[in-house]
PDB file of N, CA and C in Angstrom:
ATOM      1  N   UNK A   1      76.985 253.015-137.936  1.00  0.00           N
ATOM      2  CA  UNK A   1      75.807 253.514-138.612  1.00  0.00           C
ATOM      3  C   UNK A   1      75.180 254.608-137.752  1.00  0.00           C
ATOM      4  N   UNK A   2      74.722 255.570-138.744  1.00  0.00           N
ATOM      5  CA  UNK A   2      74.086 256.975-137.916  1.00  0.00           C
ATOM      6  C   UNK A   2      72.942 257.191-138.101  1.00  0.00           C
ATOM      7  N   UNK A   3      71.947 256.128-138.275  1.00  0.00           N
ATOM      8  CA  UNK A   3      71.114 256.523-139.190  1.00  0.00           C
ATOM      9  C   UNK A   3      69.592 257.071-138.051  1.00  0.00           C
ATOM     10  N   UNK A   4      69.829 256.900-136.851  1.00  0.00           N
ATOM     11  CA  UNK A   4      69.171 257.538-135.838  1.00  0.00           C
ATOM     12  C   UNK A   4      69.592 258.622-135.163  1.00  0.00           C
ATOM     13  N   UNK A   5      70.753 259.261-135.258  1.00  0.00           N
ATOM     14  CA  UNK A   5      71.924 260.351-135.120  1.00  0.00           C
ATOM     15  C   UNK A   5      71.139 261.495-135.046  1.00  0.00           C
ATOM     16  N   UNK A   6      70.784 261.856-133.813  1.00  0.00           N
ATOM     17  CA  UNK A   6      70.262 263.702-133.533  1.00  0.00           C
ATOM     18  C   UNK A   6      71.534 264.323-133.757  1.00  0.00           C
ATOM     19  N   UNK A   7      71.822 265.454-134.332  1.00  0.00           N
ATOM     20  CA  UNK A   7      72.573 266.359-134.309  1.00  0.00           C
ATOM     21  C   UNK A   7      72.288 267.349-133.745  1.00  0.00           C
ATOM     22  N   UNK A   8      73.359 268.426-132.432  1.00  0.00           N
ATOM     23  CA  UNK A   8      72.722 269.439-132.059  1.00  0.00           C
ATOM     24  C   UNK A   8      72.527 270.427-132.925  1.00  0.00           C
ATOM     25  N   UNK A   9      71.563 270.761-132.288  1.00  0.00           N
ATOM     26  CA  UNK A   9      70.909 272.349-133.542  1.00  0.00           C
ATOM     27  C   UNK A   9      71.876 273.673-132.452  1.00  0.00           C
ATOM     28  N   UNK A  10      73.158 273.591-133.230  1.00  0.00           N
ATOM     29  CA  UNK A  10      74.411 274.555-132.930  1.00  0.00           C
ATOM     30  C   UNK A  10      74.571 275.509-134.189  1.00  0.00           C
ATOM     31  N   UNK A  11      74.276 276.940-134.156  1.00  0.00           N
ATOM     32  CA  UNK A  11      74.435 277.410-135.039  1.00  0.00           C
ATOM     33  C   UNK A  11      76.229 277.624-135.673  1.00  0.00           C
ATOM     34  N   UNK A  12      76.495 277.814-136.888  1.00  0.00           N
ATOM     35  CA  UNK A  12      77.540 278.460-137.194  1.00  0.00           C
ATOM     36  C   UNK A  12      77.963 279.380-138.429  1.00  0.00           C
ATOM     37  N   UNK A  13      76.924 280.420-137.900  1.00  0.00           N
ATOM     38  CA  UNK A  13      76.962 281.094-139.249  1.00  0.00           C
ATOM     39  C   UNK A  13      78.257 281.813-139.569  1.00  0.00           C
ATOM     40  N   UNK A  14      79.616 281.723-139.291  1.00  0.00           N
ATOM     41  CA  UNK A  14      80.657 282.335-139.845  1.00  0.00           C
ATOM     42  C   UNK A  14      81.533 281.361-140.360  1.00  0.00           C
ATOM     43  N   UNK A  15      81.159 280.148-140.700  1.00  0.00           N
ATOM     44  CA  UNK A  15      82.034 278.588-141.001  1.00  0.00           C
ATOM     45  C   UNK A  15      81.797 279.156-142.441  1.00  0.00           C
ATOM     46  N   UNK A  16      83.312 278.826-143.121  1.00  0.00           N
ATOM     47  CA  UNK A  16      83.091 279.050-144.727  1.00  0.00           C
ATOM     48  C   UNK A  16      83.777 278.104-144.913  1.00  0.00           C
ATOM     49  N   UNK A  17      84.432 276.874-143.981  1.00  0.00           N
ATOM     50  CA  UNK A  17      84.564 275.464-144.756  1.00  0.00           C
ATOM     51  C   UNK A  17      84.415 274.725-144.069  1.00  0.00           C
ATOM     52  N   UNK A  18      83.880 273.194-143.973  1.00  0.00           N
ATOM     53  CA  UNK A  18      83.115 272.362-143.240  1.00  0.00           C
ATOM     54  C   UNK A  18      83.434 271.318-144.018  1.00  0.00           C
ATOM     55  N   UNK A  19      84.228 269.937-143.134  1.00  0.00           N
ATOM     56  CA  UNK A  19      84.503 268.763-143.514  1.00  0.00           C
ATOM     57  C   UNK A  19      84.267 267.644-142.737  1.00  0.00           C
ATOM     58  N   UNK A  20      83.148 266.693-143.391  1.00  0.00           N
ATOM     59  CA  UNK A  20      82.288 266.031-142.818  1.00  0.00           C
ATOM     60  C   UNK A  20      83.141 264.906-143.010  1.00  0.00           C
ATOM     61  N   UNK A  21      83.991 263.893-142.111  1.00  0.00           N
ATOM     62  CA  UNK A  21      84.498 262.246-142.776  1.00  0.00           C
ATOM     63  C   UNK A  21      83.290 261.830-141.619  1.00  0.00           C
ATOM     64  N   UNK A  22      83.305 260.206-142.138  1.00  0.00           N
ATOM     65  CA  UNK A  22      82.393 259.498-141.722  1.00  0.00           C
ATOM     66  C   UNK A  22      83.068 258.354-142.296  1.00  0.00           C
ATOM     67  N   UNK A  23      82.918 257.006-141.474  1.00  0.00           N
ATOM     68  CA  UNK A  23      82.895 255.947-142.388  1.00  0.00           C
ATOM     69  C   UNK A  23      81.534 254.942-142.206  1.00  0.00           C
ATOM     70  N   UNK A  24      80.486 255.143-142.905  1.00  0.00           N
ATOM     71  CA  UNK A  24      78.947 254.617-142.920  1.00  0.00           C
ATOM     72  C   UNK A  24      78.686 254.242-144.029  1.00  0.00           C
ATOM     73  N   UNK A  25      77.369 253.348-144.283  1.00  0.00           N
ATOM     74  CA  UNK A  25      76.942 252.797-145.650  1.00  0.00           C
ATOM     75  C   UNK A  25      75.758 253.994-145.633  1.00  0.00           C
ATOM     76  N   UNK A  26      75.442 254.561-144.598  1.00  0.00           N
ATOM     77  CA  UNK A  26      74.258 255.751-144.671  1.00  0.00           C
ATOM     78  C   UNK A  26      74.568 256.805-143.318  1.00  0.00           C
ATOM     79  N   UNK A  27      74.072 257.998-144.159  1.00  0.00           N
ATOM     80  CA  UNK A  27      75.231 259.113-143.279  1.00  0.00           C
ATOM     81  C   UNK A  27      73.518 260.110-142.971  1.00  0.00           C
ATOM     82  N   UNK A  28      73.395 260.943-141.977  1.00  0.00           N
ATOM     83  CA  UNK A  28      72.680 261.915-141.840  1.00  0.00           C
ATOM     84  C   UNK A  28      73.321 263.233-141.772  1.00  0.00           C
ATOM     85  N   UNK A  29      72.995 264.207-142.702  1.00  0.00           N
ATOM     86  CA  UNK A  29      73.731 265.317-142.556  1.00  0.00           C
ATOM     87  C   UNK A  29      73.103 266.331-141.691  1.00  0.00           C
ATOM     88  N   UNK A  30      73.983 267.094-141.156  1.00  0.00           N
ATOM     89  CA  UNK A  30      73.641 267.592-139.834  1.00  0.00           C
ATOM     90  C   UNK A  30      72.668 268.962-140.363  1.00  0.00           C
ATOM     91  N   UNK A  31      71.805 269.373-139.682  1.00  0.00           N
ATOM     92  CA  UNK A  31      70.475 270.134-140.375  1.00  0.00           C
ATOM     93  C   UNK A  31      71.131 271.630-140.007  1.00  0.00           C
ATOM     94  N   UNK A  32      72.029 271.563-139.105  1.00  0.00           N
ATOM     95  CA  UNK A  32      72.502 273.080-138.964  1.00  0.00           C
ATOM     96  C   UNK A  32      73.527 273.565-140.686  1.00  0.00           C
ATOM     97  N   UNK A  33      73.336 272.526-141.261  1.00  0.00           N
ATOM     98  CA  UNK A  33      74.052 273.185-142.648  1.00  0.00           C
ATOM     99  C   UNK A  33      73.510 274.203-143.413  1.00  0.00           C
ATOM    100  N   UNK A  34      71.891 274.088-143.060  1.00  0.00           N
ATOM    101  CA  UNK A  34      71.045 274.703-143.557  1.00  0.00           C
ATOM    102  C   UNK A  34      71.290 276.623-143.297  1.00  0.00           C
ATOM    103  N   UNK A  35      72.150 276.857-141.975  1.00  0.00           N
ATOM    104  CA  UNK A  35      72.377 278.305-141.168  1.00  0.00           C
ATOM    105  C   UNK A  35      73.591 278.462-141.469  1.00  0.00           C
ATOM    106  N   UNK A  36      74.424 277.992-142.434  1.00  0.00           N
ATOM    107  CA  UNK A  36      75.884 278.098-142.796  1.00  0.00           C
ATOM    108  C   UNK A  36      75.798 279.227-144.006  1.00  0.00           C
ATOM    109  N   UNK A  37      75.539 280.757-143.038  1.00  0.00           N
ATOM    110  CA  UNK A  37      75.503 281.737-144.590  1.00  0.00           C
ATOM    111  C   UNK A  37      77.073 281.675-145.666  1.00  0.00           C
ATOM    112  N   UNK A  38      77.998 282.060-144.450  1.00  0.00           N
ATOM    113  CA  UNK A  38      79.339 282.070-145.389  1.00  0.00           C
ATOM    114  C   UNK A  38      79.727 280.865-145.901  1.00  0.00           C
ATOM    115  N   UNK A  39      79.250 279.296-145.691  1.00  0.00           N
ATOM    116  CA  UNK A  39      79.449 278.860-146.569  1.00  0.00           C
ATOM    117  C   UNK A  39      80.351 278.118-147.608  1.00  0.00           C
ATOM    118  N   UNK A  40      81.512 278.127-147.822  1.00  0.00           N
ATOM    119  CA  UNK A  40      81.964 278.492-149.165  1.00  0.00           C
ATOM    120  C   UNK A  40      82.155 277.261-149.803  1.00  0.00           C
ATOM    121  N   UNK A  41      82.763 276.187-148.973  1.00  0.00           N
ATOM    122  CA  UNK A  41      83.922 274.868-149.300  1.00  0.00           C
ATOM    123  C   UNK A  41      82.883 273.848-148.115  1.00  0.00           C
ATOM    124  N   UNK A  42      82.492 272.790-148.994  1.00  0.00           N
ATOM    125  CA  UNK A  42      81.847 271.370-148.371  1.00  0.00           C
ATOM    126  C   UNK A  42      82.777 270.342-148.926  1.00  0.00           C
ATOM    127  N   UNK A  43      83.188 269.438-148.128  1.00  0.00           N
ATOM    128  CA  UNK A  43      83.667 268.636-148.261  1.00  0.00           C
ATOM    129  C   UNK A  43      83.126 267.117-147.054  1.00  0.00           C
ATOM    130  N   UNK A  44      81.929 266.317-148.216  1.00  0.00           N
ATOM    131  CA  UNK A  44      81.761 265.423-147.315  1.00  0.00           C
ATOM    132  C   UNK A  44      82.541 263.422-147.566  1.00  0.00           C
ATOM    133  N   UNK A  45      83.209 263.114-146.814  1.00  0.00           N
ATOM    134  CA  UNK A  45      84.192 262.198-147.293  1.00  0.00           C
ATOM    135  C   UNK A  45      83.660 260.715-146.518  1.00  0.00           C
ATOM    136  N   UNK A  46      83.413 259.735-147.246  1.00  0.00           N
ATOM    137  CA  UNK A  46      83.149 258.691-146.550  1.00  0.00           C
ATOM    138  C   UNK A  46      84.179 257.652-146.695  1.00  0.00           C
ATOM    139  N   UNK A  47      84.915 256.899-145.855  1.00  0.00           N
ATOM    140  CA  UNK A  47      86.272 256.639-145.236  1.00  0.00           C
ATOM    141  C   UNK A  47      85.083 254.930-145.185  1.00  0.00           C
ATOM    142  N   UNK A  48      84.413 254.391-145.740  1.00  0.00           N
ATOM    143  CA  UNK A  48      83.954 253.128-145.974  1.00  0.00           C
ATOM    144  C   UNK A  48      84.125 252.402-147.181  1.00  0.00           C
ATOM    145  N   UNK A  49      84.023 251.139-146.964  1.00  0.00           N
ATOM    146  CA  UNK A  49      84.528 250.384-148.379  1.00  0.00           C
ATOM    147  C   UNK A  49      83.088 250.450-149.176  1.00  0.00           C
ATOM    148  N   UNK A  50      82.161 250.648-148.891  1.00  0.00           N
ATOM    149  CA  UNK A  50      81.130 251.256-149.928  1.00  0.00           C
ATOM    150  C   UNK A  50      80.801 252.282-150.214  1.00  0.00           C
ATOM    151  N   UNK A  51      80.049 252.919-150.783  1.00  0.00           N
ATOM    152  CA  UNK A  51      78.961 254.060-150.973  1.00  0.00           C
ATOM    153  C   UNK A  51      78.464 254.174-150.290  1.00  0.00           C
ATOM    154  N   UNK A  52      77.924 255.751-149.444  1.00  0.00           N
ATOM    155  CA  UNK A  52      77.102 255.941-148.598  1.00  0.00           C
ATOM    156  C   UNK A  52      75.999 256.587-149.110  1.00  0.00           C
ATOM    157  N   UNK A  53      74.862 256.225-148.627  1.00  0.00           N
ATOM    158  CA  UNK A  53      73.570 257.316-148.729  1.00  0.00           C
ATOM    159  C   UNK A  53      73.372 258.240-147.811  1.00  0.00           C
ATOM    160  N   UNK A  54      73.114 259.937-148.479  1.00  0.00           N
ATOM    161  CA  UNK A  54      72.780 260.618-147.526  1.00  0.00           C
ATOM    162  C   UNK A  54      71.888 260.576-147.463  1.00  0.00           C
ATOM    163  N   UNK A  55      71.517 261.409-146.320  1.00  0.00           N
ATOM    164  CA  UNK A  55      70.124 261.588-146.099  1.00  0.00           C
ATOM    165  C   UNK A  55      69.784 263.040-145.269  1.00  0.00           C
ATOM    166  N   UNK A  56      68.740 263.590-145.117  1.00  0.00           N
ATOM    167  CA  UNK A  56      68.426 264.889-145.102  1.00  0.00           C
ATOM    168  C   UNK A  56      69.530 266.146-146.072  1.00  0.00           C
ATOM    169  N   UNK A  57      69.092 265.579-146.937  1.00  0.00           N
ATOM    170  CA  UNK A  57      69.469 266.841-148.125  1.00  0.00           C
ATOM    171  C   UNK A  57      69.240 268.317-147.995  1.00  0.00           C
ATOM    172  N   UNK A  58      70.202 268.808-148.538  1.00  0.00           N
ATOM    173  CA  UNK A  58      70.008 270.237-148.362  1.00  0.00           C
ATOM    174  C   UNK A  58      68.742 270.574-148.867  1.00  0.00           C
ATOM    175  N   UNK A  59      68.148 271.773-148.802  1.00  0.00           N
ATOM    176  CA  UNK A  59      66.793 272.384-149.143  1.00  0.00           C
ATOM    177  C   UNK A  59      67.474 273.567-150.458  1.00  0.00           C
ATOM    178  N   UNK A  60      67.036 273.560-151.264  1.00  0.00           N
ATOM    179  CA  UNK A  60      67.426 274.452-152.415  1.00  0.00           C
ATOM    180  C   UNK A  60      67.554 276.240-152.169  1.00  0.00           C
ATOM    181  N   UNK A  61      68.645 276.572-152.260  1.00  0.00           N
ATOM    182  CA  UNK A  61      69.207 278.115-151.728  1.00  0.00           C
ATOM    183  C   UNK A  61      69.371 278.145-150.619  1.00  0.00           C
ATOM    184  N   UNK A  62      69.570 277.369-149.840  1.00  0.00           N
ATOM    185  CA  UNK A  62      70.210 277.183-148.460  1.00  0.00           C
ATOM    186  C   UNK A  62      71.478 277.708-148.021  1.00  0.00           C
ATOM    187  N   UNK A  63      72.498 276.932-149.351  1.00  0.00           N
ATOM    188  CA  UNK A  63      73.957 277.794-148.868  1.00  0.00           C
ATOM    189  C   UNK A  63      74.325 278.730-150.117  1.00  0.00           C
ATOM    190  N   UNK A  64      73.898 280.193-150.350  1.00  0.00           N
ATOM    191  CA  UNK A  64      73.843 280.697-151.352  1.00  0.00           C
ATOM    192  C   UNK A  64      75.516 281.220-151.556  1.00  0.00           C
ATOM    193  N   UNK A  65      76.285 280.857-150.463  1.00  0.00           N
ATOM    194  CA  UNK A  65      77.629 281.438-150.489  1.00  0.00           C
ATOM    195  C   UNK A  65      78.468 280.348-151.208  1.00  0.00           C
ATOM    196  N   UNK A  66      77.769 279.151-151.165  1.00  0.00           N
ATOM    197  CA  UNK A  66      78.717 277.252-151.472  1.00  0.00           C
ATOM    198  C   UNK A  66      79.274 277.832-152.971  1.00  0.00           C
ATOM    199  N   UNK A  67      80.828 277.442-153.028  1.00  0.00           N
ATOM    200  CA  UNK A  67      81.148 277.596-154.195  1.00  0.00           C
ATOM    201  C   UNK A  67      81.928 276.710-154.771  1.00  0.00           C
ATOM    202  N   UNK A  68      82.690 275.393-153.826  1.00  0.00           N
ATOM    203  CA  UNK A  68      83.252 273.949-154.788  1.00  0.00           C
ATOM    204  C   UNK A  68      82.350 273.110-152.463  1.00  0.00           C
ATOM    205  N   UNK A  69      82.307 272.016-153.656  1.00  0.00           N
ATOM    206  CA  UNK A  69      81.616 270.744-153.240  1.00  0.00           C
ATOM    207  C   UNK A  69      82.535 269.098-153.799  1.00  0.00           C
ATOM    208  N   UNK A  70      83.003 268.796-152.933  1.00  0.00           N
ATOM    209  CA  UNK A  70      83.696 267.650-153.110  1.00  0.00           C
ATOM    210  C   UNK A  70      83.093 266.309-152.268  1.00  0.00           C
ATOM    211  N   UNK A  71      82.453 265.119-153.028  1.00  0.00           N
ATOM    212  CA  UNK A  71      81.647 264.831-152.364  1.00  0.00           C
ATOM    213  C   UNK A  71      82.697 262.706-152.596  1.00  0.00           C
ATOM    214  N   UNK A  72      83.274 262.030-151.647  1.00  0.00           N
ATOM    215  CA  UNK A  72      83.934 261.212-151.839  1.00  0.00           C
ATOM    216  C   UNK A  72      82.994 259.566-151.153  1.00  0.00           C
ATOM    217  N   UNK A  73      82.957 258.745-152.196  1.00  0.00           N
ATOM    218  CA  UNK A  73      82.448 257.350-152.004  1.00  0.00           C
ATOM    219  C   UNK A  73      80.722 257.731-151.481  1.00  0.00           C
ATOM    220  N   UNK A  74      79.943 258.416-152.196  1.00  0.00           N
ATOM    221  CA  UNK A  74      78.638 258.750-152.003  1.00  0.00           C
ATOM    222  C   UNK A  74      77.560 258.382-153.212  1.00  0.00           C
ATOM    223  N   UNK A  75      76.733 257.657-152.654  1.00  0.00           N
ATOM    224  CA  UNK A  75      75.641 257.195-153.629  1.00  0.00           C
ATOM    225  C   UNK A  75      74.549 258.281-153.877  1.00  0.00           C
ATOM    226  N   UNK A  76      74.865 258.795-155.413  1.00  0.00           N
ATOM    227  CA  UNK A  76      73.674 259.720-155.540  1.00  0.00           C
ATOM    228  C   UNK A  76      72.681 259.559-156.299  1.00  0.00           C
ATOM    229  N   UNK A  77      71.563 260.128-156.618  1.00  0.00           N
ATOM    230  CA  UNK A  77      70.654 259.519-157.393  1.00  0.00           C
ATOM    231  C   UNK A  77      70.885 260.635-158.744  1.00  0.00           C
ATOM    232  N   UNK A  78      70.881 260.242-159.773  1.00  0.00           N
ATOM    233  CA  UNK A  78      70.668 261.639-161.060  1.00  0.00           C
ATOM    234  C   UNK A  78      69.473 262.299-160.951  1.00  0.00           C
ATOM    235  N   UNK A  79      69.125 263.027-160.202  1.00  0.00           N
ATOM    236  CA  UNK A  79      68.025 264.076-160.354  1.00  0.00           C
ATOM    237  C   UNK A  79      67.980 265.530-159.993  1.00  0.00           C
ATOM    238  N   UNK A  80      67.098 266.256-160.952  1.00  0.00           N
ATOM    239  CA  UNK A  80      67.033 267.989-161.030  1.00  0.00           C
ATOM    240  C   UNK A  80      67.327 268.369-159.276  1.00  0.00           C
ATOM    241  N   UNK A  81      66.000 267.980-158.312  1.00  0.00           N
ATOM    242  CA  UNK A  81      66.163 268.210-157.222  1.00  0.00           C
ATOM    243  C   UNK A  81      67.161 268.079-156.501  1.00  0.00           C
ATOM    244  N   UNK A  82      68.138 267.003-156.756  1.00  0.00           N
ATOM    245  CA  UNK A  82      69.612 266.872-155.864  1.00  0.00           C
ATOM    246  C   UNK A  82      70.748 267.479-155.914  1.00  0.00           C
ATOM    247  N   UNK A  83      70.580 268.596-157.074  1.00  0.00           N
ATOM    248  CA  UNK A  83      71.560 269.400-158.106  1.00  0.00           C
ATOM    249  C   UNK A  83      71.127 270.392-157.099  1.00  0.00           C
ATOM    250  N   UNK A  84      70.003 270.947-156.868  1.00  0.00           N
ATOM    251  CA  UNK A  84      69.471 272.625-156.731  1.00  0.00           C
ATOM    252  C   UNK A  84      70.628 273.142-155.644  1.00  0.00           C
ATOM    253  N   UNK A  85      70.477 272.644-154.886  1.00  0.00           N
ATOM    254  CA  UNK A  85      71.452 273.307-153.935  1.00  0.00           C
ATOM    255  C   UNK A  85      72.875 273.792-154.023  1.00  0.00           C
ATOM    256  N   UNK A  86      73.260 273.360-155.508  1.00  0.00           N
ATOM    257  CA  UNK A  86      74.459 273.224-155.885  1.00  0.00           C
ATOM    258  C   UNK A  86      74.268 274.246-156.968  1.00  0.00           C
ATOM    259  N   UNK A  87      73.303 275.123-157.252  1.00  0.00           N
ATOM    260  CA  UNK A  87      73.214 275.610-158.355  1.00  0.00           C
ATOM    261  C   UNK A  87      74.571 277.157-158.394  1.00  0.00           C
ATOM    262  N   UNK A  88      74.841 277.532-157.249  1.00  0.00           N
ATOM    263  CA  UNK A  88      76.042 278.307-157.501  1.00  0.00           C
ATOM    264  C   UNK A  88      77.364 277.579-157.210  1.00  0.00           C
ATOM    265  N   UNK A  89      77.391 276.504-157.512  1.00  0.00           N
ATOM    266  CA  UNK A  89      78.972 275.837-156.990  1.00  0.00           C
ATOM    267  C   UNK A  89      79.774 276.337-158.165  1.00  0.00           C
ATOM    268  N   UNK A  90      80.818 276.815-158.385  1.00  0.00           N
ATOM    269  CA  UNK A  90      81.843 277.051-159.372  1.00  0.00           C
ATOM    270  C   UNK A  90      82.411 275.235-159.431  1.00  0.00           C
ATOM    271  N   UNK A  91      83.139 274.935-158.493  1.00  0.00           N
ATOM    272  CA  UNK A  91      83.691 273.500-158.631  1.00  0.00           C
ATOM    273  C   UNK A  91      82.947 272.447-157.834  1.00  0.00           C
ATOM    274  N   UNK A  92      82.350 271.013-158.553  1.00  0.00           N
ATOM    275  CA  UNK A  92      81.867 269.954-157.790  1.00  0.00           C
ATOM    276  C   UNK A  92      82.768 269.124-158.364  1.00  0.00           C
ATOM    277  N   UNK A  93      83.341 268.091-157.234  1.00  0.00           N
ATOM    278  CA  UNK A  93      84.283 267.008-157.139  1.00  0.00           C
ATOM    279  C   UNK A  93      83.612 266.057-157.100  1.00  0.00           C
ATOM    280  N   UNK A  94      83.618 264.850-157.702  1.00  0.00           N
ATOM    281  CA  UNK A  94      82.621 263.425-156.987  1.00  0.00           C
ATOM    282  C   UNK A  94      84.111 262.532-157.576  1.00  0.00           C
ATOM    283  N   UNK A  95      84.458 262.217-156.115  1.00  0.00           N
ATOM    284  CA  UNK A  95      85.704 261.012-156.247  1.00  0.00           C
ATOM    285  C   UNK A  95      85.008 259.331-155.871  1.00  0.00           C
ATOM    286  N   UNK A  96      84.923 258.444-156.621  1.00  0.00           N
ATOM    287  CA  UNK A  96      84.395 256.936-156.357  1.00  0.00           C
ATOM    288  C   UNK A  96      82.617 257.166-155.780  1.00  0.00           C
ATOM    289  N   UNK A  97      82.347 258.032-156.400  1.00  0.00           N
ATOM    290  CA  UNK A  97      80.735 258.043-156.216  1.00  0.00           C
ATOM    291  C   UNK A  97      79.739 257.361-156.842  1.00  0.00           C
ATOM    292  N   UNK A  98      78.394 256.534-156.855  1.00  0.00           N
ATOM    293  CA  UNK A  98      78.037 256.199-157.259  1.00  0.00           C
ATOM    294  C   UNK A  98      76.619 256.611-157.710  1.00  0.00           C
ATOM    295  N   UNK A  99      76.447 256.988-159.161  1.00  0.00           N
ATOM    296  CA  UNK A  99      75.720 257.088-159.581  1.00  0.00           C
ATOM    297  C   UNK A  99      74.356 256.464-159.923  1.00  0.00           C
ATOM    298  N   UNK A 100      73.228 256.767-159.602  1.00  0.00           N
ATOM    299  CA  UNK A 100      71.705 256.395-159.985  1.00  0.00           C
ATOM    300  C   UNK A 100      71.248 257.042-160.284  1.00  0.00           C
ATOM    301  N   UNK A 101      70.402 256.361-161.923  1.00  0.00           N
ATOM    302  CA  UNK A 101      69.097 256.880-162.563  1.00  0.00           C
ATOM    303  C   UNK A 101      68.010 256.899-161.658  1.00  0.00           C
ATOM    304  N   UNK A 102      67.088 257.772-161.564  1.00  0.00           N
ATOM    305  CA  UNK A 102      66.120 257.973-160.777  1.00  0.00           C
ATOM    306  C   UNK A 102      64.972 257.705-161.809  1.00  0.00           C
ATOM    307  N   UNK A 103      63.790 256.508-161.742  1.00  0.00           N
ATOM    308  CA  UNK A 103      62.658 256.415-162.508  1.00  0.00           C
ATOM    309  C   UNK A 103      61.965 257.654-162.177  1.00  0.00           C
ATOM    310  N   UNK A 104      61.125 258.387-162.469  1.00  0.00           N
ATOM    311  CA  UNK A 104      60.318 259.416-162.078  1.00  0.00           C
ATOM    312  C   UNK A 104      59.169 258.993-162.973  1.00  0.00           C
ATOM    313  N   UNK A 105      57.888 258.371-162.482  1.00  0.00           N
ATOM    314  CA  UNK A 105      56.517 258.051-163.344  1.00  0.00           C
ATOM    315  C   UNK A 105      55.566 259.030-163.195  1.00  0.00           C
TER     316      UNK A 105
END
């Protein structure tokens, strides 16, 4: 479990593909994703017999270059906000992911 996990703040702004395995029930994604201009190919894979939750989500127009997203054994919630970042992906993959309705009152 990573769920106290500093990541160094290492820039890499010329990475145009980035593949995250992990095997966790809850994953922290590393905040330097946010400085990844080129971008192109995410691939985050969780290698656990459950679903993982992420946590620190991208911020919306962050990776304006992201164009397929393959996201494997990840618990997501259905909502507008969890999409945004994804709004230029040409291809999103979700292999054994698990889906949630989000109440919003």
């Amino acid at each position: 479990e990573n769920i106290n996990f500093e990541w160094p703040d290492v820039p890499f702004p010329l990475v145009e593909v980035l593949i995250l395995n992990f095997s966790s029930s809850s994953y922290c994604l590393p905040p330097f994703l946010n400085c990844m201009e080129n971008l192109k190919v995410l691939i985050i894979a969780n290698h656990n017999i459950a679903a993982a939750v992420l946590n620190g989500l991208l911020p919306s127009g962050s990776l304006k270059s992201l164009r397929a997203v393959r996201l494997e054994k990840i618990s997501l919630p259905i909502s507008c906000t969890l999409m945004e970042p994804f709004n230029g992906v040409q291809k999103l993959s979700m292999i054994l992911c698990k889906v949630d309705e989000v109440l919003e009152i």
